[in-house]
C-alpha atoms as a PDB file:
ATOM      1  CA  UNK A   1     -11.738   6.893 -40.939  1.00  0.00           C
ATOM      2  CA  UNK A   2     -13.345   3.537 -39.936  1.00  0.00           C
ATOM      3  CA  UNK A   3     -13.167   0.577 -41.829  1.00  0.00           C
ATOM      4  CA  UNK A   4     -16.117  -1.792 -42.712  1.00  0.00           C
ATOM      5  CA  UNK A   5     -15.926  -5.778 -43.275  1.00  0.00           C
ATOM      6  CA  UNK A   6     -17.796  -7.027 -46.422  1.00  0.00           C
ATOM      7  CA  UNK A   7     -18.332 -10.244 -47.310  1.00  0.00           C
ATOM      8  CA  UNK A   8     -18.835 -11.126 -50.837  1.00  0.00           C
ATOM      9  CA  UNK A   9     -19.744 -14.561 -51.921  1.00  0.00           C
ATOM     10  CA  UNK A  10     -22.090 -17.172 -54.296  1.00  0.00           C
ATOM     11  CA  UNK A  11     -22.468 -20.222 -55.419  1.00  0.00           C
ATOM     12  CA  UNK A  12     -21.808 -20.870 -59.005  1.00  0.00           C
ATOM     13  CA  UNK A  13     -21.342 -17.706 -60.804  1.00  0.00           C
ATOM     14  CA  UNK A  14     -20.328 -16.299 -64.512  1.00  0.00           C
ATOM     15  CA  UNK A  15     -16.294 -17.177 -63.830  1.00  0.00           C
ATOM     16  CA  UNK A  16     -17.243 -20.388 -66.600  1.00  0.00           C
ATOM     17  CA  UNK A  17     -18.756 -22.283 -63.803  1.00  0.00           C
ATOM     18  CA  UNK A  18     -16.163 -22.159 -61.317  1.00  0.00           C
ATOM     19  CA  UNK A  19     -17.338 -22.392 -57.990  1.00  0.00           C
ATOM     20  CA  UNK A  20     -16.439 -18.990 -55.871  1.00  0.00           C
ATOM     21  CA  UNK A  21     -14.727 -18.365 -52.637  1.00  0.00           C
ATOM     22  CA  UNK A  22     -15.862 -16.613 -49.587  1.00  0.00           C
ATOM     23  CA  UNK A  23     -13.236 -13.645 -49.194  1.00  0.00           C
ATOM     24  CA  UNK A  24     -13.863 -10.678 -46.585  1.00  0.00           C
ATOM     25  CA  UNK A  25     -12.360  -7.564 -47.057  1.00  0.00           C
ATOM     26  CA  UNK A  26     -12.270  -4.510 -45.213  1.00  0.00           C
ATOM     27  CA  UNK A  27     -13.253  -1.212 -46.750  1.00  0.00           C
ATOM     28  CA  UNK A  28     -12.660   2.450 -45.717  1.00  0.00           C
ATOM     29  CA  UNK A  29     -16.359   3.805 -45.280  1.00  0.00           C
ATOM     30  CA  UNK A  30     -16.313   6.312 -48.428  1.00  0.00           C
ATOM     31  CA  UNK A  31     -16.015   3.168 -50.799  1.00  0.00           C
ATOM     32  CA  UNK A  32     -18.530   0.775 -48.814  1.00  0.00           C
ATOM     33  CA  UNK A  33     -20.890   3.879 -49.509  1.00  0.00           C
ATOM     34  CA  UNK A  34     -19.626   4.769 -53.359  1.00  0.00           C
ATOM     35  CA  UNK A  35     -20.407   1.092 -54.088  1.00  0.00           C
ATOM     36  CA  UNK A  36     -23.913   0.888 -51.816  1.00  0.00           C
ATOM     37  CA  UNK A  37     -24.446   3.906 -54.376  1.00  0.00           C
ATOM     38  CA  UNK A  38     -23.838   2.111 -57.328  1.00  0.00           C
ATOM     39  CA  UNK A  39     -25.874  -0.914 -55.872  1.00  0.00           C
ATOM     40  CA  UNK A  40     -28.880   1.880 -55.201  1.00  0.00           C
ATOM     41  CA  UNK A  41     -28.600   3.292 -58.424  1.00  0.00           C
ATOM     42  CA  UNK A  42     -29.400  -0.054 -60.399  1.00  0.00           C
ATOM     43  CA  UNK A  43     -25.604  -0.478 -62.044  1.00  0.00           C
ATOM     44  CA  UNK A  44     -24.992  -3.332 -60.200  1.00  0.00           C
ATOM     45  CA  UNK A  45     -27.877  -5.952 -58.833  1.00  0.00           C
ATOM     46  CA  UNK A  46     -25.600  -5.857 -55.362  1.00  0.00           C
ATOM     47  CA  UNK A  47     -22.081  -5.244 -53.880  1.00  0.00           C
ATOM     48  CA  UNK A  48     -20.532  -8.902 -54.452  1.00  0.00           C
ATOM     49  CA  UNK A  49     -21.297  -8.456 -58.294  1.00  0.00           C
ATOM     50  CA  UNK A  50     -19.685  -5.013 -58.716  1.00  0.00           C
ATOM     51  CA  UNK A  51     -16.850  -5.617 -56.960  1.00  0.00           C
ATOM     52  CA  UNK A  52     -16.546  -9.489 -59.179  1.00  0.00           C
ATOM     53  CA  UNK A  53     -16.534  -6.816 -62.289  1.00  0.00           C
ATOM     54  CA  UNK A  54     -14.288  -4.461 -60.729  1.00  0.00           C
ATOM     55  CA  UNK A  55     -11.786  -7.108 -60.087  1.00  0.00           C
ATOM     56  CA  UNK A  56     -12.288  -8.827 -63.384  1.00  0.00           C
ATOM     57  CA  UNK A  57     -11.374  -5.411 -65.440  1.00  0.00           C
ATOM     58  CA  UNK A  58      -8.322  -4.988 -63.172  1.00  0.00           C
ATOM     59  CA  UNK A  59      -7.161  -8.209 -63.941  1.00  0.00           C
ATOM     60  CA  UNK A  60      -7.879  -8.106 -67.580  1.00  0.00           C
ATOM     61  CA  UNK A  61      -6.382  -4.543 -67.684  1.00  0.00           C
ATOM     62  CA  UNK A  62      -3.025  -5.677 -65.919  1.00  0.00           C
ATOM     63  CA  UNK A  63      -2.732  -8.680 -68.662  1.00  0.00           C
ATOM     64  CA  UNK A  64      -3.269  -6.446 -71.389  1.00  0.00           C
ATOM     65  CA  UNK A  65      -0.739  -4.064 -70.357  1.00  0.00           C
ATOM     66  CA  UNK A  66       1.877  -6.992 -69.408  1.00  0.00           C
ATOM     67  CA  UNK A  67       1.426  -8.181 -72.698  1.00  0.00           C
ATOM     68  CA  UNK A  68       2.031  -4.944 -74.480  1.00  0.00           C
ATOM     69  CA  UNK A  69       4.831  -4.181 -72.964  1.00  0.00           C
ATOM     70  CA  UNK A  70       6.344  -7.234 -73.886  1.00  0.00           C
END
């Protein structure tokens, strides 16, 4: 299974004005294509801003469940 380097990056985005960072990241081709799909489909207007959201629910979803566990 290949891999596949994406590149996500903008300006000055919704994180409250903060400026963003390039990152790359490689992906294994079945995800580069499930998010291309969700690009195609309309959820998402491209790849950098799903995977922004996708990283912004993990993150949320890891504080909530630090902070319920005590």
């Amino acid at each position: 299974m290949g891999f596949n380097a994406l590149c996500c990056f903008c300006l000055m985005e919704s994180c409250g004005g903060a400026w963003m960072k390039l990152i790359t990241l490689y992906l294994p081709e079945p995800y580069l294509k499930a998010l291309q799909g969700l690009v195609d489909d309309r959820y998402y207007p491209n790849r950098a801003e799903a995977i922004r959201v996708a990283i912004r629910d993990l993150l949320n979803a890891e504080a909530w469940r630090k902070n319920a566990s005590g």
